[in-house]
C-alpha atoms as a PDB file:
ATOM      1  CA  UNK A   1      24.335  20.823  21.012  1.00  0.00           C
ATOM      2  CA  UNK A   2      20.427  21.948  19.934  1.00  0.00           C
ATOM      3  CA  UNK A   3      21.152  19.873  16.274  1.00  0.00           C
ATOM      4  CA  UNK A   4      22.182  16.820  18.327  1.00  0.00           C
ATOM      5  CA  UNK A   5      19.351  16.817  21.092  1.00  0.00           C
ATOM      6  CA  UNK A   6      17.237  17.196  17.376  1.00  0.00           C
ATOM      7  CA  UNK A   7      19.335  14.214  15.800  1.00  0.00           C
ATOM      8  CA  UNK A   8      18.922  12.044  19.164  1.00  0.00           C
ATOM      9  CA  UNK A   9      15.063  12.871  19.491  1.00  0.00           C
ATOM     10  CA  UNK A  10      14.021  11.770  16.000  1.00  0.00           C
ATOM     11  CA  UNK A  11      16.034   8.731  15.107  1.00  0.00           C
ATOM     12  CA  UNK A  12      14.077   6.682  17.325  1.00  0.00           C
ATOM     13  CA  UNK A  13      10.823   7.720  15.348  1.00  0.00           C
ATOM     14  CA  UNK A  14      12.727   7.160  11.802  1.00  0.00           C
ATOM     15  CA  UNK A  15      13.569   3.276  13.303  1.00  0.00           C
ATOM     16  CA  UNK A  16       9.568   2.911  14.334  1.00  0.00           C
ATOM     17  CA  UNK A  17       8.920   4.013  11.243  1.00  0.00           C
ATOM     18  CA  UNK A  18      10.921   1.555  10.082  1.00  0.00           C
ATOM     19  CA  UNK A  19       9.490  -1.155  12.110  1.00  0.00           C
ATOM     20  CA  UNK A  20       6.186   0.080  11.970  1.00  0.00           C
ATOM     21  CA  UNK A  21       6.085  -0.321   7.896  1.00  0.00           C
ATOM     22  CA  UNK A  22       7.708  -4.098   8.624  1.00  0.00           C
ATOM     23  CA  UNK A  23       5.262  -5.322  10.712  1.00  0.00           C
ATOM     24  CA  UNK A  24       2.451  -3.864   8.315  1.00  0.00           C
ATOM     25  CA  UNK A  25       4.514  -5.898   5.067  1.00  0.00           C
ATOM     26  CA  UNK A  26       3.845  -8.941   7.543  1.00  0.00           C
ATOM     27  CA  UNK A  27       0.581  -8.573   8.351  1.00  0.00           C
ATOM     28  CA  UNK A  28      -0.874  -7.987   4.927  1.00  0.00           C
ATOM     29  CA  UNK A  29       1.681  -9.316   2.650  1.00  0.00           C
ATOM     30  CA  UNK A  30      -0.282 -12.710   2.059  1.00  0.00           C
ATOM     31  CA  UNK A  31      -3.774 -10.047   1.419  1.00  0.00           C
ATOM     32  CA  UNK A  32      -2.124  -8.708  -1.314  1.00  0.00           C
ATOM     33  CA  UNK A  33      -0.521 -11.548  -2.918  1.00  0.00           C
ATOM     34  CA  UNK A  34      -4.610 -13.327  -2.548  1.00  0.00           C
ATOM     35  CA  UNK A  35      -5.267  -9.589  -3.972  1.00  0.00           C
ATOM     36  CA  UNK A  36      -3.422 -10.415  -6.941  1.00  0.00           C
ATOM     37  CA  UNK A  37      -4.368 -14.078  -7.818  1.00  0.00           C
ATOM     38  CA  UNK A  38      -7.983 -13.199  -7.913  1.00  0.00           C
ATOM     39  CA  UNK A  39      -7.985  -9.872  -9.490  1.00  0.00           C
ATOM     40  CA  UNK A  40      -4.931  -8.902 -11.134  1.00  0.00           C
ATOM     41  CA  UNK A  41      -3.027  -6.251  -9.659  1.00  0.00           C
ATOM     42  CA  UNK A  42       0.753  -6.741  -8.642  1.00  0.00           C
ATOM     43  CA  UNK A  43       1.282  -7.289  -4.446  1.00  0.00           C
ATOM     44  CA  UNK A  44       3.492  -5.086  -4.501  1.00  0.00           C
ATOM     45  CA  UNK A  45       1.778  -2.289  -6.202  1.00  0.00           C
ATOM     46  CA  UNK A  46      -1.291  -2.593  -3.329  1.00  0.00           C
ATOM     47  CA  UNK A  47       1.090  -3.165  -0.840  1.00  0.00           C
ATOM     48  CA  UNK A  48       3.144  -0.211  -1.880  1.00  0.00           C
ATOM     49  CA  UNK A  49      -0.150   1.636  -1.940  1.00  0.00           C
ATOM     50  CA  UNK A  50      -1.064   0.693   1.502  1.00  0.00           C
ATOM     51  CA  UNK A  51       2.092   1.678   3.104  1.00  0.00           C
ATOM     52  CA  UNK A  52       1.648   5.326   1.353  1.00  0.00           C
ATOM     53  CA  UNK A  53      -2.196   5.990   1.482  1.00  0.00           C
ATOM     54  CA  UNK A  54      -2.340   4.851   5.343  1.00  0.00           C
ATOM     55  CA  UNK A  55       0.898   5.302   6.840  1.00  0.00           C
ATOM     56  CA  UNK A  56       1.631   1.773   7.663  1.00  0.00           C
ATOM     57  CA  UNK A  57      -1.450   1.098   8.754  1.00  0.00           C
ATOM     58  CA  UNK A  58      -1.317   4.039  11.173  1.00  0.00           C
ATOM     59  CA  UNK A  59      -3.147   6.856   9.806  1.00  0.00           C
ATOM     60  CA  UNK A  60      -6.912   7.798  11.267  1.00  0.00           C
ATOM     61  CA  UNK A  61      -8.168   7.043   8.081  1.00  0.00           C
ATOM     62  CA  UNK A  62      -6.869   2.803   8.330  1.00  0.00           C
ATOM     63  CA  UNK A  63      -7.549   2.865  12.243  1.00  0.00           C
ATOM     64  CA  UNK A  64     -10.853   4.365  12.538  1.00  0.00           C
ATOM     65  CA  UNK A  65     -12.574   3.516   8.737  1.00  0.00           C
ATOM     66  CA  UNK A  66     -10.163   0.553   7.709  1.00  0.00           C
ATOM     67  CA  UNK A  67      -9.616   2.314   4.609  1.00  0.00           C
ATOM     68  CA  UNK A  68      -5.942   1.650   3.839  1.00  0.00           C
ATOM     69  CA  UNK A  69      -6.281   3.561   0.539  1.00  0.00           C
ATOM     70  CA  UNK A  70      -7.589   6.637   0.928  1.00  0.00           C
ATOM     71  CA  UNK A  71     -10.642   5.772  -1.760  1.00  0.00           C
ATOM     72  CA  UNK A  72     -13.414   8.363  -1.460  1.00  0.00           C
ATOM     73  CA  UNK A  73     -16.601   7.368  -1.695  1.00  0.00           C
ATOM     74  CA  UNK A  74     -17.780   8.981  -5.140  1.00  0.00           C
ATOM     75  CA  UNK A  75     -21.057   8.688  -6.168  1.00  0.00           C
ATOM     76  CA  UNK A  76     -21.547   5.309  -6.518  1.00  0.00           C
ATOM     77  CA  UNK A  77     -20.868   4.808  -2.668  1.00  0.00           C
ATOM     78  CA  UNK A  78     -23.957   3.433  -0.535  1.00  0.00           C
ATOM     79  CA  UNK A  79     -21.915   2.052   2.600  1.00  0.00           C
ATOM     80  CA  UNK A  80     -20.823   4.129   5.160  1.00  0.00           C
ATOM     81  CA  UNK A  81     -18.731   7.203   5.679  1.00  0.00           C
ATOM     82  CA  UNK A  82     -15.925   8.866   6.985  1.00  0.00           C
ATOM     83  CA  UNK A  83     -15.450  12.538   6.153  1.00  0.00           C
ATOM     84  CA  UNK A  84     -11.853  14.510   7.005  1.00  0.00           C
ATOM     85  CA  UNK A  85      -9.894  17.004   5.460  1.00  0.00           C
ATOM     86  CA  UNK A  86      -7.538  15.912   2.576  1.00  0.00           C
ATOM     87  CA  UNK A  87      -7.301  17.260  -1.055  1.00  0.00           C
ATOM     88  CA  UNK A  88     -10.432  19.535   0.090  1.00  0.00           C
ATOM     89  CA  UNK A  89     -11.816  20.331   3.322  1.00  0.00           C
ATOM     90  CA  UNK A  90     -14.399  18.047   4.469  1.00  0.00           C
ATOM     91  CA  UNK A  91     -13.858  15.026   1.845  1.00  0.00           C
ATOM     92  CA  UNK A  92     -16.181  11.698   1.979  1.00  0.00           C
ATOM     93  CA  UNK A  93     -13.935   8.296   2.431  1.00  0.00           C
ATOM     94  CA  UNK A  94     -15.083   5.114   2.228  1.00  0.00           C
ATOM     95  CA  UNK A  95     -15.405   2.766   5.387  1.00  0.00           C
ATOM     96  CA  UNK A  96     -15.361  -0.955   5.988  1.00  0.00           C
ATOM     97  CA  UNK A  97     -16.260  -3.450   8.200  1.00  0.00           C
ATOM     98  CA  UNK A  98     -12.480  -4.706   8.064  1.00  0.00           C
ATOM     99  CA  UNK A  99      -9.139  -4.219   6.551  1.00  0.00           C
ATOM    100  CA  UNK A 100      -9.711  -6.778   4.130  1.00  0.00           C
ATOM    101  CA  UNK A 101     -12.840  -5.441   2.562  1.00  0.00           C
ATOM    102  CA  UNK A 102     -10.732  -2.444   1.882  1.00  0.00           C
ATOM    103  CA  UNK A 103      -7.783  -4.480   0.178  1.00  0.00           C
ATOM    104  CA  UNK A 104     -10.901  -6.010  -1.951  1.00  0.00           C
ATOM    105  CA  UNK A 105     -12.481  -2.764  -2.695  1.00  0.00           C
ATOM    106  CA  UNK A 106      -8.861  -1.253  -3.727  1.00  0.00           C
ATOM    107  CA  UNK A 107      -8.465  -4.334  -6.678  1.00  0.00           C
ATOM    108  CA  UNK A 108     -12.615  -3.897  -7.502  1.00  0.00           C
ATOM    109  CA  UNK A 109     -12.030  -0.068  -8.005  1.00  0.00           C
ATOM    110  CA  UNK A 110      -9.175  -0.515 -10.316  1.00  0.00           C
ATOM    111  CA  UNK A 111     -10.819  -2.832 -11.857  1.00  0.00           C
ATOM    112  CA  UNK A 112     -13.195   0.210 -13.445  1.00  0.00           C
ATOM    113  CA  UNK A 113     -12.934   1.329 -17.378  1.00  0.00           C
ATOM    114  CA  UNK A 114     -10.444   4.176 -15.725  1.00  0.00           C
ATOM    115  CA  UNK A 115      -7.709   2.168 -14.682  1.00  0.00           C
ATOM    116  CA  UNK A 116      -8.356  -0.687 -17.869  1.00  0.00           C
ATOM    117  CA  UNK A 117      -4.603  -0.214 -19.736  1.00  0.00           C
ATOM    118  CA  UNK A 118      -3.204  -0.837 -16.550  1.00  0.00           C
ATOM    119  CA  UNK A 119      -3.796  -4.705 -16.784  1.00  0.00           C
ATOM    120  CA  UNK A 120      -2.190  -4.894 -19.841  1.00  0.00           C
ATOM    121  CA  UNK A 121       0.956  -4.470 -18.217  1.00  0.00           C
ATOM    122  CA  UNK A 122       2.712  -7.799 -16.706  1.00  0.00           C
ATOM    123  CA  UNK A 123       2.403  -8.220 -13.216  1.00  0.00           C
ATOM    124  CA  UNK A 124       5.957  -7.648 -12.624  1.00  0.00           C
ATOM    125  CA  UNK A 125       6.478  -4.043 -13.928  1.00  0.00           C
ATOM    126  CA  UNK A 126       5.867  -2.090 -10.470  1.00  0.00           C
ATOM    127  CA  UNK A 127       7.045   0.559 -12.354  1.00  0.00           C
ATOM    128  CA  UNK A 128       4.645   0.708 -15.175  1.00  0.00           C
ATOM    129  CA  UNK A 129       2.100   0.187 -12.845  1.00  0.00           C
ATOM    130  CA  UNK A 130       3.151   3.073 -10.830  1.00  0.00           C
ATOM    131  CA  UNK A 131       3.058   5.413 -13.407  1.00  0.00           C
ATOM    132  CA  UNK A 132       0.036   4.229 -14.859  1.00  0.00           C
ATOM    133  CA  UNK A 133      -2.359   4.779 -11.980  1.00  0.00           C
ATOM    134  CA  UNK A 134      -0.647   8.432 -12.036  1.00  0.00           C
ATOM    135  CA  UNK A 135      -1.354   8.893 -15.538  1.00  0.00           C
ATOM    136  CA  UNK A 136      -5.270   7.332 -14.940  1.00  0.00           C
ATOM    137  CA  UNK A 137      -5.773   9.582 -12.231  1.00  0.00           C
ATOM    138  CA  UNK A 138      -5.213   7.871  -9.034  1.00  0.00           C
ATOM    139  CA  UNK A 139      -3.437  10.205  -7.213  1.00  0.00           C
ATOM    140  CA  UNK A 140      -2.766  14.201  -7.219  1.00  0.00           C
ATOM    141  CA  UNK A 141       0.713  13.736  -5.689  1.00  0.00           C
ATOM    142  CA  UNK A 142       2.759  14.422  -9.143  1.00  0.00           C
ATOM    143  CA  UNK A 143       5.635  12.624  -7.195  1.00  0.00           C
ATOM    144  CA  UNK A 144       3.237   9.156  -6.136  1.00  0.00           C
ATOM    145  CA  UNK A 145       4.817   7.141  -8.994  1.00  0.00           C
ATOM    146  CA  UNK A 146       8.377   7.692  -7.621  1.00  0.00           C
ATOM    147  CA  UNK A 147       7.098   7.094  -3.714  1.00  0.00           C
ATOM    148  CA  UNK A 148       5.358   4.035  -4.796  1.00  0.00           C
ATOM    149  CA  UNK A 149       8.867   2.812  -6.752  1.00  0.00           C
ATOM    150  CA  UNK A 150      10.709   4.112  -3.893  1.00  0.00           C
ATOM    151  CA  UNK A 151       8.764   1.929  -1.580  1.00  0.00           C
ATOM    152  CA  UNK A 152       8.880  -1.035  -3.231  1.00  0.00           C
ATOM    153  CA  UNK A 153      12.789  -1.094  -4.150  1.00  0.00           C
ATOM    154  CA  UNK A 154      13.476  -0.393  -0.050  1.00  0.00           C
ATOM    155  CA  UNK A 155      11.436  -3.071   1.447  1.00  0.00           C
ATOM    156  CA  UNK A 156      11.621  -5.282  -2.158  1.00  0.00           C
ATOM    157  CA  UNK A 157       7.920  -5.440  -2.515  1.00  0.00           C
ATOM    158  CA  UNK A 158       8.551  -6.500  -5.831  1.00  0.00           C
ATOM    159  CA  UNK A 159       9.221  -9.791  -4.658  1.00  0.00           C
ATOM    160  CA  UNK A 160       5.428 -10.051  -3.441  1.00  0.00           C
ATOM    161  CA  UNK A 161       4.806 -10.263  -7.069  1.00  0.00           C
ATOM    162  CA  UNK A 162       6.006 -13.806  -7.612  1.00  0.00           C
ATOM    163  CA  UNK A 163       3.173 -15.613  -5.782  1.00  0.00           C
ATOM    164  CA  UNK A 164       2.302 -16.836  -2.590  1.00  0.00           C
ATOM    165  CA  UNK A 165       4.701 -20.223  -3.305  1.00  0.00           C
ATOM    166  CA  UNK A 166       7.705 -17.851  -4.123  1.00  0.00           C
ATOM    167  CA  UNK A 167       7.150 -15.357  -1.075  1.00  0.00           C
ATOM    168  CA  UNK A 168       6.788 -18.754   1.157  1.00  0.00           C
ATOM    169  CA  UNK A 169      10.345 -20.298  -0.176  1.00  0.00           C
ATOM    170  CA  UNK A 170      11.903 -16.639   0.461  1.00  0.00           C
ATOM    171  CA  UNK A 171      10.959 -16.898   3.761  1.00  0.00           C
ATOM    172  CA  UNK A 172      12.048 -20.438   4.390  1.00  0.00           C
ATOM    173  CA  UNK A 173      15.580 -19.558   2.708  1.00  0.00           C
ATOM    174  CA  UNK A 174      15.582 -16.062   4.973  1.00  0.00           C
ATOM    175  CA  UNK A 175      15.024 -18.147   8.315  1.00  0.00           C
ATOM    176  CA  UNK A 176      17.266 -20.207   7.109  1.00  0.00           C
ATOM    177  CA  UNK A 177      20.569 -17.828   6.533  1.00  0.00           C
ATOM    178  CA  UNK A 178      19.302 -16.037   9.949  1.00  0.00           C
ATOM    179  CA  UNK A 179      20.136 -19.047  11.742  1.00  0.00           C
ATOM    180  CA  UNK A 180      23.278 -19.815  10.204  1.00  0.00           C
ATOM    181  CA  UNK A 181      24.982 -16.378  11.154  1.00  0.00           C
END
C-alpha cells in the first residue's frame, strides 16, 4: 500500500517534468536554432545543454542569474556573479542581464581554442558533439555525453538542427495531423 501511495505521489512530478522540459523546447527552441546560424553549434546540442545544466529552465542558477549553462566565471569574467555550491563549495557562475545573453555567451565560450575540433564536426552529429565537449572538458559528469544523447533522441532535438525553415514546416505538418485525428 506504502509503494503505491509512493507510485501515486511522484508520477505527477515525472509528467511536470515532462511538461516542464516541453514548454522550455518552446520557449527557446528558435534561440538556439539563431544560436546556430550565427555561430555554429548544433540547436540541439545547446538546447540539450540547457535542459541538463538548468533543469528546464528551473534551477536557481537559470531563475535567479539567467545562466542556463552552468558556465563559471573563470578568470576572464568582469560581469557579475553568482556564487553556490556545485563541483566545489562556494563556486563563481556567471550572470546575465537575460536568458539570451546566456544562450550567446554559451556559443562565444565554445567558440575558445578549447572546444576548436568540435566545429569540424557537421552540424548534425549530436553525438559527436556530445562526446566532444566531454572529451574538451566541458563537463565532469563522465555520463554527460549519454544524458545529452539521451535528451535529444526523447524530445528529437535533433530535428532543431535542420534550420529555422525546417523546424517551422514540422510544426505546420504537426498542427496539421493534430487536427485531423
Amino acid at each position: 500500500m506504502i509503494r503505491l501511495f509512493v507510485i501515486l505521489l511522484l508520477l505527477p512530478m515525472g509528467l511536470w517534468s515532462q511538461k516542464t522540459t516541453e514548454a522550455y523546447i518552446q520557449k527557446w527552441k528558435a534561440e538556439c536554432i539563431r544560436q546556430m546560424e550565427m555561430h555554429g553549434v548544433p540547436a540541439s546540442i545547446t538546447m540539450a545543454q540547457g535542459i541538463l545544466e538548468s533543469g528546464s529552465g528551473s534551477s536557481d542558477l537559470a531563475t535567479e542569474a539567467n545562466n542556463h549553462f552552468g558556465i563559471k566565471c573563470h578568470k576572464d569574467w568582469t560581469g557579475k556573479k553568482f556564487y553556490k555550491d556545485a563541483d566545489k563549495k562556494n563556486e563563481c557562475f556567471r550572470v546575465y542581464d537575460n536568458a539570451e545573453a546566456s544562450f550567446e555567451d554559451h556559443s562565444l565560450f565554445l567558440k575558445r581554442e578549447r572546444y576548436a575540433s568540435l566545429f569540424e564536426l557537421k552540424l548534425t552529429d549530436y553525438k559527436g558533439w556530445a562526446h566532444g565537449l566531454k572529451q574538451c572538458g566541458y563537463a565532469t559528469n563522465p555520463k554527460y555525453p549519454q544524458l545529452l544523447i539521451e535528451l535529444i533522441e526523447k524530445h528529437r532535438l535533433h530535428e532543431l538542427d535542420q534550420g529555422a525553415e525546417a523546424v517551422s514546416q514540422l510544426d505546420d505538418l504537426k498542427k496539421k495531423l493534430a487536427e485531423l485525428y
